[in-house]
Protein backbone atom coordinates (compact mmCIF):
# COMPACT_ATOMS: atom_id res chain seq x y z
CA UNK A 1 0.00 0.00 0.00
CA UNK A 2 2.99 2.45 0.70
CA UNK A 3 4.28 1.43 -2.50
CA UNK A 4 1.26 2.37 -4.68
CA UNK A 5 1.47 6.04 -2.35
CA UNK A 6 5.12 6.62 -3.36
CA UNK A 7 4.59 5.79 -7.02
CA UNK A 8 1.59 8.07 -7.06
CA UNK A 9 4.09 11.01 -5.63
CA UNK A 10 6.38 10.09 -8.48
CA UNK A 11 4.20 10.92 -11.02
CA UNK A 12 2.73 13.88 -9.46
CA UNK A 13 6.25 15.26 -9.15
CA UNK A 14 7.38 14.21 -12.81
CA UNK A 15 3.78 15.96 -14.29
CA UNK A 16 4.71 18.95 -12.37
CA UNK A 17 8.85 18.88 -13.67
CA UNK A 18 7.34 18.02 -16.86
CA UNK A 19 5.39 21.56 -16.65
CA UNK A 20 8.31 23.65 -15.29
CA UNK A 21 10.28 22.25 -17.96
CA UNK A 22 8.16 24.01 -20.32
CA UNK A 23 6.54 26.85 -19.62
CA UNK A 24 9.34 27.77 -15.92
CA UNK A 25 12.55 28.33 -15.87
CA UNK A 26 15.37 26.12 -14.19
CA UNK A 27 19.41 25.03 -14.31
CA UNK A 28 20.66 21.64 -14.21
CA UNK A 29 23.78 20.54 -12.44
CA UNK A 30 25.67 21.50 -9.77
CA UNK A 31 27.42 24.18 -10.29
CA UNK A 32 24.59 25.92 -11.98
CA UNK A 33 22.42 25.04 -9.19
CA UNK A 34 25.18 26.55 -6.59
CA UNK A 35 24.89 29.54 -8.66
CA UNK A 36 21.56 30.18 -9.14
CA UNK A 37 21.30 29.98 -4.66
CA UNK A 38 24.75 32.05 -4.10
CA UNK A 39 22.20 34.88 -6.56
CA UNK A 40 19.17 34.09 -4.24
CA UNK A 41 17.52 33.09 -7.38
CA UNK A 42 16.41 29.79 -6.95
CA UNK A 43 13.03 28.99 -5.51
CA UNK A 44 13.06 24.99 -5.08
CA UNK A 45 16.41 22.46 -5.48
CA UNK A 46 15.33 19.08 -7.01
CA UNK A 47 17.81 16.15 -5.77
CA UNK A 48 18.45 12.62 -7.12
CA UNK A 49 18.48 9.77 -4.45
CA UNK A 50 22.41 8.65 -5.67
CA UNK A 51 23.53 12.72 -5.70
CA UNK A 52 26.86 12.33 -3.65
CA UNK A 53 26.57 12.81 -0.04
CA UNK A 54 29.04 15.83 -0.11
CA UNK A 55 27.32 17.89 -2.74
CA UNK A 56 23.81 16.98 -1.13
CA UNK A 57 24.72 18.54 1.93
CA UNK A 58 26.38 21.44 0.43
CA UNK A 59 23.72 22.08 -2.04
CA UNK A 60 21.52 21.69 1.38
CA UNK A 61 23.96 24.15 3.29
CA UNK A 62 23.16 26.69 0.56
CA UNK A 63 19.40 26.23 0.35
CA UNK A 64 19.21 26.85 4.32
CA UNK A 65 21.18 30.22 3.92
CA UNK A 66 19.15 30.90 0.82
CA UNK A 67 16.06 30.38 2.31
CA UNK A 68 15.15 27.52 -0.45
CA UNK A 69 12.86 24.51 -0.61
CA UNK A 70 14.98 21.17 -0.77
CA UNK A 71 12.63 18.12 -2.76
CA UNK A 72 15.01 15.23 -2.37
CA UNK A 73 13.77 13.18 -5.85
CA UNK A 74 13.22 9.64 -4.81
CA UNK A 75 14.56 8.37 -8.37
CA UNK A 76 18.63 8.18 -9.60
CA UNK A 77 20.05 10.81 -11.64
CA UNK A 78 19.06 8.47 -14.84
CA UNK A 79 15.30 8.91 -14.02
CA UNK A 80 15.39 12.67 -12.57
CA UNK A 81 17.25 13.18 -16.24
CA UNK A 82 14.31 11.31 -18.30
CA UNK A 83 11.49 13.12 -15.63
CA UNK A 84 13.36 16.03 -17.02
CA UNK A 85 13.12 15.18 -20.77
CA UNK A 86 16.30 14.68 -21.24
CA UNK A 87 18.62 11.92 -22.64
CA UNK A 88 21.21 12.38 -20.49
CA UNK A 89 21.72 12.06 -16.25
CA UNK A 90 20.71 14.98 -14.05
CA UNK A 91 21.71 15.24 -10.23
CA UNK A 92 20.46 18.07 -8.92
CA UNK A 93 18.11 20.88 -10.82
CA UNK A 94 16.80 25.00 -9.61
CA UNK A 95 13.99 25.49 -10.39
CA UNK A 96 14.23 29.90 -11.03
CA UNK A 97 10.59 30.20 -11.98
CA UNK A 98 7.88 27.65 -11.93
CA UNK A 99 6.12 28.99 -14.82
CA UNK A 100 2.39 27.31 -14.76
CA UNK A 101 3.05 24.20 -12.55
CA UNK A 102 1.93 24.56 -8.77
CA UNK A 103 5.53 22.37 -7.98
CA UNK A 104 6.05 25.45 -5.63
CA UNK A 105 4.25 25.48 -2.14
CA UNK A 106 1.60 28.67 -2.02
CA UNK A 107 3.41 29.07 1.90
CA UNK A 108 6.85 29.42 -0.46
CA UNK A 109 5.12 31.79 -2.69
CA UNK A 110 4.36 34.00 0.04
CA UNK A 111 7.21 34.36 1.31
CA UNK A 112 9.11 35.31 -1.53
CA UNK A 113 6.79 37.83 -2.35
């Protein structure tokens, strides 16, 4: 039963990256993603499950000081990279600006207003 609950999160996540991804804006990798929270301009980090332990907790470091929403992806970096679209691996994404999906919490919304 906790199975079917997880794989129904999975798809609600990938519908919503599926939306950023086309009508938001967003950076994949890590250095991008470092970027994007040293500017204050991300609103929500996407991690893979297999994203090394010392760049997790960095990118995590970050986010807390930035003031960021941290969605640790329960897929690899292969299946963040196809939720993405894209034929190759992704390990960590910032999301800039959602665009039409609601993958941002209104609470978030708020306070960056």
């Amino acid at each position: 039963m906790s199975s079917k609950k997880g794989k129904k999160t999975m798809e609600s996540i990938n519908s919503r990256l599926a939306l950023v991804m086309k009508s938001g804006k967003y950076v994949l990798g890590y250095k991008q993603t470092l970027k994007t929270l040293r500017a204050g301009t991300a609103w929500l980090i996407i991690i893979a499950k297999n994203c090394p332990p010392l760049k997790r907790s960095e990118i995590e470091y970050y986010a807390m000081l930035a003031q960021c929403g941290v969605h640790h992806y329960s897929g690899n970096n292969i299946e963040l990279g196809t939720a993405c679209g894209k034929y190759f691996r992704v390990g960590c994404l910032s999301i800039t600006n959602p665009g039409d999906s609601d993958i941002i919490m209104p609470k978030d919304e708020a306070k960056r207003e």
